[in-house]
Protein backbone atom coordinates (compact mmCIF):
# COMPACT_ATOMS: atom_id res chain seq x y z
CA UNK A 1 -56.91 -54.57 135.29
CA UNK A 2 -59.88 -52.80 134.71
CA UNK A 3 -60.21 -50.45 131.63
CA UNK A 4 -60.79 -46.80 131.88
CA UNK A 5 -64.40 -44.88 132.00
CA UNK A 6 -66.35 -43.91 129.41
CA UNK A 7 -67.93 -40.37 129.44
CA UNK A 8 -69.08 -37.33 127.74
CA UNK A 9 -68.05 -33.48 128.14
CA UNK A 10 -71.23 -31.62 128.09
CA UNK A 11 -69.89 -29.20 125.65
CA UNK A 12 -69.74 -31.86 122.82
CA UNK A 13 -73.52 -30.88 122.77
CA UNK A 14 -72.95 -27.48 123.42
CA UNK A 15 -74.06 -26.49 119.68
CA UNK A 16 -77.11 -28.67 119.95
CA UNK A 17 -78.03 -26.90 123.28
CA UNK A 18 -77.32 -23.60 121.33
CA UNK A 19 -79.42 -24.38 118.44
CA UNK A 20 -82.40 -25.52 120.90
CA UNK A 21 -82.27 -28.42 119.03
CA UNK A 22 -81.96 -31.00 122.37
CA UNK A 23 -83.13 -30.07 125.91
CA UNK A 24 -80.87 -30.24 129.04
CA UNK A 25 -82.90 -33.79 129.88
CA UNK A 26 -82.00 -34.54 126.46
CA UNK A 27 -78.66 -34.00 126.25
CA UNK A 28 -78.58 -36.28 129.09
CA UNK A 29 -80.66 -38.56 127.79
CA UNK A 30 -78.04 -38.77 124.49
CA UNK A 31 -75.32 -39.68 126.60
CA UNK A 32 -76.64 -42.01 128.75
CA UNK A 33 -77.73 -44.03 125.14
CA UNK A 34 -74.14 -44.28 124.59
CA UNK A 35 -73.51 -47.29 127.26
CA UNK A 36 -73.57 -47.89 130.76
CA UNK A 37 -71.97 -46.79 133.03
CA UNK A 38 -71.27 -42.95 130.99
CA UNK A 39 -69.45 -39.96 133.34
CA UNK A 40 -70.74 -36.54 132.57
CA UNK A 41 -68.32 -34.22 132.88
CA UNK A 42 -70.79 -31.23 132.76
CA UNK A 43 -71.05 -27.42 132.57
CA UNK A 44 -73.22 -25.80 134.87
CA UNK A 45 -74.38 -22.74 132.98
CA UNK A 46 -75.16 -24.88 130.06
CA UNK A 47 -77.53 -26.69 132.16
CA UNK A 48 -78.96 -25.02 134.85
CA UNK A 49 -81.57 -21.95 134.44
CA UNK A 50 -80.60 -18.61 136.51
CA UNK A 51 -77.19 -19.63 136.87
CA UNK A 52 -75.15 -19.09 138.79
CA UNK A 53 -78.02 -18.68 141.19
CA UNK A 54 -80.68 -21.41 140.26
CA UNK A 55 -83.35 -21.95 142.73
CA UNK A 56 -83.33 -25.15 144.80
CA UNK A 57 -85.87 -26.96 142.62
CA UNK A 58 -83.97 -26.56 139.32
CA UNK A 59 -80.54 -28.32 140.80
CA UNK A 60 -83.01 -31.18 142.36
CA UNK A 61 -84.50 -31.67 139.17
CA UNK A 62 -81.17 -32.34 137.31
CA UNK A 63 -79.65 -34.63 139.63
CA UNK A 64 -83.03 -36.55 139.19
CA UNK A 65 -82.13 -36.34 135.53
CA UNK A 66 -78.60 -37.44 135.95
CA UNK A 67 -79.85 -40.36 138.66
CA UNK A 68 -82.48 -41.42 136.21
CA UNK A 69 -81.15 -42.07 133.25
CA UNK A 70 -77.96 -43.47 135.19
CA UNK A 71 -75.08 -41.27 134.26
CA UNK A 72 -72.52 -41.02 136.71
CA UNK A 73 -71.98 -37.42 138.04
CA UNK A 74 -68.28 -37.26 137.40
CA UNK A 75 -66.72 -33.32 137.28
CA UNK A 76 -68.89 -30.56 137.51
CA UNK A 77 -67.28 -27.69 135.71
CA UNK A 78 -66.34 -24.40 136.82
CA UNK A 79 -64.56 -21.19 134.98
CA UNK A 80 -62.27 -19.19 136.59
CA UNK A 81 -63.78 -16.07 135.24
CA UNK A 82 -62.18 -13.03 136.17
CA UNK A 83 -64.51 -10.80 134.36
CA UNK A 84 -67.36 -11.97 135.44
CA UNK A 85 -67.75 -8.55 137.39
CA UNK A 86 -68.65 -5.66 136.34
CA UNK A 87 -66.01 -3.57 138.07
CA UNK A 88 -62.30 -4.46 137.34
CA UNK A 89 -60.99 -7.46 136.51
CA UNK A 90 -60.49 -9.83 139.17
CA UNK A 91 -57.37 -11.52 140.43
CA UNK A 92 -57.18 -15.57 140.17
CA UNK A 93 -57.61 -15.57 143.70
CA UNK A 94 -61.12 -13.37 143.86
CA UNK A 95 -62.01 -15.16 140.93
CA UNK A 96 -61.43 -18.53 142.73
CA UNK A 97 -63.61 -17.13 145.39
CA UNK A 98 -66.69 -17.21 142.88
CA UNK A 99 -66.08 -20.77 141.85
CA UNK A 100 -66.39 -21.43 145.53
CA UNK A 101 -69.42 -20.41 145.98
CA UNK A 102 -70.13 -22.64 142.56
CA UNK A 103 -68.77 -25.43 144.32
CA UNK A 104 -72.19 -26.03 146.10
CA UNK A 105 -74.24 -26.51 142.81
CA UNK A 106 -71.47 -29.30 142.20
CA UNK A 107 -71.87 -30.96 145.55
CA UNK A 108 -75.63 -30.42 145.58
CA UNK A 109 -75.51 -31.97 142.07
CA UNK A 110 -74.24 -35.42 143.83
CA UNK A 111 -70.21 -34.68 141.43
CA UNK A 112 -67.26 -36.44 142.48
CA UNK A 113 -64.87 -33.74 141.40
CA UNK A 114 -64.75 -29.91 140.60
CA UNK A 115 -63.11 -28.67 137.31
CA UNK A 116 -61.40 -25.41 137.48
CA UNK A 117 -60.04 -23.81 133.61
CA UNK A 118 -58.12 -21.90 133.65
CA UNK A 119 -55.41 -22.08 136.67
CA UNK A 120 -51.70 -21.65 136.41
CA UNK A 121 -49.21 -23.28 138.83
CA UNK A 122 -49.20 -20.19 141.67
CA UNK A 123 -52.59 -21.01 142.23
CA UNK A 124 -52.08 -24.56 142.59
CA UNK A 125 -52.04 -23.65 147.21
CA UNK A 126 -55.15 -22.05 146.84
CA UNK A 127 -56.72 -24.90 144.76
CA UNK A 128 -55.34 -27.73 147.31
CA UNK A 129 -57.23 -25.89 150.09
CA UNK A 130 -60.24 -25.51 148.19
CA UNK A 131 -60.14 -29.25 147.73
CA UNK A 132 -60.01 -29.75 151.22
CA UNK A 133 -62.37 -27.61 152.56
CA UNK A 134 -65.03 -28.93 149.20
CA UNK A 135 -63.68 -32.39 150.20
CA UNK A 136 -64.01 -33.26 146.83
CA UNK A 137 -60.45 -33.43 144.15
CA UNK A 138 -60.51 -30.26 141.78
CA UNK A 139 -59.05 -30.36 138.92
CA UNK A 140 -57.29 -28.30 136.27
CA UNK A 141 -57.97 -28.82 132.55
CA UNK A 142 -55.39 -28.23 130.45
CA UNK A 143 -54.54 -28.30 126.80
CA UNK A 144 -50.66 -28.47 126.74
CA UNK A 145 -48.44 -30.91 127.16
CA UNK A 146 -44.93 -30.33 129.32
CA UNK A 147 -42.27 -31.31 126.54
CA UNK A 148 -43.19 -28.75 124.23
CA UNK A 149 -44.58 -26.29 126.35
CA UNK A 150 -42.84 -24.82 129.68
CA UNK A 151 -45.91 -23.52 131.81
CA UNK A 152 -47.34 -27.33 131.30
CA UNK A 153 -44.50 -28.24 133.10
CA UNK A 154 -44.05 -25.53 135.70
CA UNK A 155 -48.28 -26.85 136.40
CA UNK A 156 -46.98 -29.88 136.48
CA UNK A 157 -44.54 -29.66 139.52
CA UNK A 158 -46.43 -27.29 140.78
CA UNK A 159 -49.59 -29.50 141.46
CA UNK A 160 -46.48 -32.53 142.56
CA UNK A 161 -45.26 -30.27 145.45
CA UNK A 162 -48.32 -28.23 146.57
CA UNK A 163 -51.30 -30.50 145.56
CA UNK A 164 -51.31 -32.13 148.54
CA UNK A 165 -53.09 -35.35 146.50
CA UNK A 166 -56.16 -33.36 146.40
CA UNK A 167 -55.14 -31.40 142.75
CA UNK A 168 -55.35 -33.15 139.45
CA UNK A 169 -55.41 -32.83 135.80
CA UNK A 170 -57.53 -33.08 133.17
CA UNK A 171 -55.25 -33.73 129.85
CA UNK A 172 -57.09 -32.13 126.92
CA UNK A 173 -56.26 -34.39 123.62
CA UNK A 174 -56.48 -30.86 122.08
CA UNK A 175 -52.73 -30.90 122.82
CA UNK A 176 -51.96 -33.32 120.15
CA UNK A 177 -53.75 -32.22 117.31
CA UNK A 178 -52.11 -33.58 113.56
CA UNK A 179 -54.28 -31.99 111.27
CA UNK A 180 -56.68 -28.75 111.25
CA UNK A 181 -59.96 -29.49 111.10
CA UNK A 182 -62.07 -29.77 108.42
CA UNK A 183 -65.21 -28.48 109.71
CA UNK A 184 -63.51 -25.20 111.36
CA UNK A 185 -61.83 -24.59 107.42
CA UNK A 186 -65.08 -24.64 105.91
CA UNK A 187 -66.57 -22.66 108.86
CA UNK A 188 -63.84 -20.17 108.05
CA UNK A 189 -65.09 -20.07 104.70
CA UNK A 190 -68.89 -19.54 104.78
CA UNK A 191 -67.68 -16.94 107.52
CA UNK A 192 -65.52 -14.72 104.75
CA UNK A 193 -61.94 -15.83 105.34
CA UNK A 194 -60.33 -15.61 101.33
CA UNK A 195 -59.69 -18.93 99.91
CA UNK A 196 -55.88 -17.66 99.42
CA UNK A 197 -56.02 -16.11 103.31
CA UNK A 198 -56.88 -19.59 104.66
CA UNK A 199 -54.34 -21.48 102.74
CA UNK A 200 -51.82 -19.66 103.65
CA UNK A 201 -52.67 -19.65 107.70
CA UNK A 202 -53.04 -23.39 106.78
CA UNK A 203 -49.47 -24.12 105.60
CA UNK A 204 -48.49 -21.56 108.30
CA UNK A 205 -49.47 -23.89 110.84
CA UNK A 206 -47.39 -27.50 110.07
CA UNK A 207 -44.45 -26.46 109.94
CA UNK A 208 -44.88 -23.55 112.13
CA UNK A 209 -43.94 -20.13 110.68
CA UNK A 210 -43.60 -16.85 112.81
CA UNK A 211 -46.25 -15.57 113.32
CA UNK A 212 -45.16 -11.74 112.33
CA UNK A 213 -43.87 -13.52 108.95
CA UNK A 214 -47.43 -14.82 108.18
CA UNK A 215 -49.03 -11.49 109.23
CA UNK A 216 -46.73 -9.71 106.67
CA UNK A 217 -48.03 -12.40 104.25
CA UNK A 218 -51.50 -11.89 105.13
CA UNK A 219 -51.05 -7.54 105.15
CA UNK A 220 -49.97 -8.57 101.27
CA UNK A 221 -53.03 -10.27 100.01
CA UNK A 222 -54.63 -7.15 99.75
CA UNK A 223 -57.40 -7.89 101.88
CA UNK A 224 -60.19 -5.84 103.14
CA UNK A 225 -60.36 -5.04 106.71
CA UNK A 226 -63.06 -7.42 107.72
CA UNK A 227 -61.16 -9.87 105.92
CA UNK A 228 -57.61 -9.48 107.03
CA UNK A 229 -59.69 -9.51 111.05
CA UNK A 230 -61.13 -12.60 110.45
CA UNK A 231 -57.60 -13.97 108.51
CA UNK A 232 -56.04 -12.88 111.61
CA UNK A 233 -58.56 -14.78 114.06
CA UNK A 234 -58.09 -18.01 111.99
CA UNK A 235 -54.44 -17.42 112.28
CA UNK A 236 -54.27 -17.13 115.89
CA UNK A 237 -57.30 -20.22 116.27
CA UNK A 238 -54.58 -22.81 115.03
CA UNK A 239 -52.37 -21.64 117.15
CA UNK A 240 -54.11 -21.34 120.35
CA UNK A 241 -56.89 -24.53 119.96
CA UNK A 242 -54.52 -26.69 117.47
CA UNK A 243 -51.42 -27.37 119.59
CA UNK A 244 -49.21 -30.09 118.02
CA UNK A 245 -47.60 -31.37 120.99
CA UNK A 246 -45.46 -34.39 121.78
CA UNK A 247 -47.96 -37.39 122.82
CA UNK A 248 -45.37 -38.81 124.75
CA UNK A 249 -45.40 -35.74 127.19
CA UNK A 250 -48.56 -37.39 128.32
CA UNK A 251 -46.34 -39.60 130.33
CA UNK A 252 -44.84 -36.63 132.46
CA UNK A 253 -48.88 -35.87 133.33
CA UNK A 254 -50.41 -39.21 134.00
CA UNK A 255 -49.78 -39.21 137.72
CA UNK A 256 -51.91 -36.59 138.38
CA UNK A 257 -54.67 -36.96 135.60
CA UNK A 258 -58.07 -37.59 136.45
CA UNK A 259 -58.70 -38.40 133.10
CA UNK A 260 -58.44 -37.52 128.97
CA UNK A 261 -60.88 -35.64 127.43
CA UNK A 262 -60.70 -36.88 123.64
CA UNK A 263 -61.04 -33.85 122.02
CA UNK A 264 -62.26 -34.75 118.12
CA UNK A 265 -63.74 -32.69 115.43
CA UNK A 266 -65.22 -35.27 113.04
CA UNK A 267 -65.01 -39.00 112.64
CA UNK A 268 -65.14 -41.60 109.75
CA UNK A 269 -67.08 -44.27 108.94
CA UNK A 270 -64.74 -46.25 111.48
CA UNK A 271 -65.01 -43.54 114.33
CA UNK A 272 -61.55 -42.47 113.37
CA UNK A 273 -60.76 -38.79 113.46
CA UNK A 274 -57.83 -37.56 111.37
CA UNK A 275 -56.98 -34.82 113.51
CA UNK A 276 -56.08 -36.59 116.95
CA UNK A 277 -53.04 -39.09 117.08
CA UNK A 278 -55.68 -41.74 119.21
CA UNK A 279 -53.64 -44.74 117.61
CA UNK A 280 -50.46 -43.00 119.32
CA UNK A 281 -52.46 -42.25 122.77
CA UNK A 282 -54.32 -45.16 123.41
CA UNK A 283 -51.52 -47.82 123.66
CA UNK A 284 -49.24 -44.75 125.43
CA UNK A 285 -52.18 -45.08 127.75
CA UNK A 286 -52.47 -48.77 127.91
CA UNK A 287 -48.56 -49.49 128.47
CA UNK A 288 -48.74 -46.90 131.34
CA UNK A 289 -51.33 -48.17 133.05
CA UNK A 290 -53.49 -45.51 132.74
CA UNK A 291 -56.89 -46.54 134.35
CA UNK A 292 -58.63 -42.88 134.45
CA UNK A 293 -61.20 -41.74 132.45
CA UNK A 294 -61.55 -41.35 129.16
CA UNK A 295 -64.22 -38.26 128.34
CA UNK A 296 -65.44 -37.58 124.92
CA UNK A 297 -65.19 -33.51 123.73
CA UNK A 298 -66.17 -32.92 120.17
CA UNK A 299 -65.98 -29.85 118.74
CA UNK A 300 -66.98 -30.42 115.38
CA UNK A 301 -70.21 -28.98 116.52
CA UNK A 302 -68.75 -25.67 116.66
CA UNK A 303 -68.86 -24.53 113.15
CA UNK A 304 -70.67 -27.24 111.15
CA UNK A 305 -74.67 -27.28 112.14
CA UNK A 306 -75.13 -30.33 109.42
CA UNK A 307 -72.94 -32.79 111.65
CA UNK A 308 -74.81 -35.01 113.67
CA UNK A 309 -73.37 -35.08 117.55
CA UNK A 310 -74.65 -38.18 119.00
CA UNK A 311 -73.90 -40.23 115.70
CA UNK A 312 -70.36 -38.84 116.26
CA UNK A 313 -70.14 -39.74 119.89
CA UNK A 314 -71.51 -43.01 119.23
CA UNK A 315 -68.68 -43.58 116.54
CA UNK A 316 -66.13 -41.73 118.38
CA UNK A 317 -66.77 -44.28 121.21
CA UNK A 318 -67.12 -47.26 119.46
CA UNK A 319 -63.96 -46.26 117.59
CA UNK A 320 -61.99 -46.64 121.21
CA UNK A 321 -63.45 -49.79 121.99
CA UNK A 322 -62.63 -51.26 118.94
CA UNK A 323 -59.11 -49.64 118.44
CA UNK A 324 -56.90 -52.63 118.35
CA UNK A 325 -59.04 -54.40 120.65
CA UNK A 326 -58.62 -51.58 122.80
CA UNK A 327 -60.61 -51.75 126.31
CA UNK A 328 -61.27 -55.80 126.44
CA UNK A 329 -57.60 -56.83 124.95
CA UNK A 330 -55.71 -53.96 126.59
CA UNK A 331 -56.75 -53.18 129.23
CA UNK A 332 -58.80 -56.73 130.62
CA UNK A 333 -62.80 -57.10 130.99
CA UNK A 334 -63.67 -53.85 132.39
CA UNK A 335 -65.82 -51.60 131.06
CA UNK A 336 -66.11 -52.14 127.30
């Protein structure tokens, strides 16, 4: 059996982009260091001047980038934006018409697949015929799993009965998060959350408390008003980006997912990352089967400018392939 495929989600180096401290070529250029054979699962408006309306020449000269440096164009992603408008705000299904019309950067681009975040299940029709007419597989990240969460599921079924085998997933290892990040607890810091504020929307999180029982406790503190708002944000952060979900729900998704984006937020000396169960997920993924790709996301980038991103993705990587053996005694001689 072959083992699954190594890539990169362009927003890893979304803060070096930001911080014009890498180019678009690059950024590339980073990934494709990383190993043959690396899928870039990328964002056009990161990469692509005058989007969403870049000029001919621009898209021609990234797919030379991506074709020579030898990166495989894997999913070209596209937001469902329904305020992208100036007027009101759009329904999912005028929205969807607006990816559409992205679509074509993502075919012109030379990308196997079309990412659309977000999407709930009564789109899932509309997608399927998208697919078809794109005749490429679109795809709906997601960072839930269905155990825990009930929309996950209702996506779930939805994409099994109306897909049509042209709908997938894209299972966001931000579902299965263990422990809060250290880099977004010091970012809450230097950005004026109270020491007291952020331990107690710390415990808050594991075990989960109500949330109107931790905003009473955070109304007592006796905070200023641009502290209790940014206590409040880094309340509702964990509970929106840092979902503790059951890593066995992955199970329930794996027929329809494209592949894993391994979400991380800072690694070791060993690659390891506290915060993401990969010791639980990778042999999940190995006794299943699971021969999809496996996409690296970090986020540490976010809120610490002093980590370095490709030393991370290099780790983060090497920490998979050496995980118990993990892609040569696992999974066979593929891709390693």
């Amino acid at each position: 059996m072959s083992g699954p495929r190594l890539g990169v989600m362009s927003f890893s180096l979304g803060g070096d982009l930001w911080r014009r401290r890498i180019s678009v070529e690059g950024m590339i250029a980073a990934i494709a260091s990383l190993g043959p054979g690396q899928e870039l699962e990328l964002i056009g408006s990161h990469a692509l001047r005058g989007f969403p309306d870049p000029d001919e020449a621009e898209v021609a000269a990234l797919r030379s980038m991506i074709e020579d440096h030898g990166v495989v164009a894997s999913v070209y992603c596209a937001d469902l934006d329904r305020a992208r408008t100036t007027g009101a705000m759009l329904s999912p299904q005028a929205a969807l018409e607006l990816v559409e019309r992205e679509a074509a950067l993502a075919r012109a681009l030379g990308f196997q697949a079309l990412r659309v975040s977000p999407a709930g299940p009564d789109l899932v029709p509309d997608l399927a015929r998208l697919a078809e007419r794109l005749g490429i597989p679109v795809l709906v990240e997601h960072g839930a799993e269905p155990r825990t969460d009930p929309h996950t599921a209702d996506l779930v079924e939805a994409i099994a009965r109306h897909g049509e085998g042209r709908v997938g997933l894209i299972a966001d290892g931000s579902a299965f998060v263990r422990r809060l990040p250290q880099p977004w607890k010091q970012a809450c810091l230097d950005g004026g959350v109270p020491t007291d504020a952020l331990d107690l929307v710390v415990q808050s999180w594991d075990p989960e408390q109500p949330l109107p029982e931790v905003m009473g406790a955070l109304h007592g503190l006796g905070l200023d008003p641009l502290q209790l708002e940014l206590s409040v944000y880094a309340l509702m952060t964990t509970r929106f980006l840092f979902r503790k979900g059951d890593v066995a729900g992955l199970l329930d998704m794996l027929p329809h997912v494209h592949h894993l984006q391994t979400k991380f937020f800072a690694t070791g000396s060993d690659g390891a990352d506290p915060c993401v169960p990969y010791d639980e997920i990778v042999p999940l993924l190995r006794d299943a089967g699971f021969s999809g790709g496996l996409h690296a996301e970090y986020e540490g980038g976010i809120w610490s400018a002093g980590l370095d991103t490709v030393a991370e993705l290099r780790r983060h990587q090497g920490y998979l392939r050496r995980h118990q053996g993990y892609l040569r005694r696992l999974w066979g001689d593929g891709q390693a």
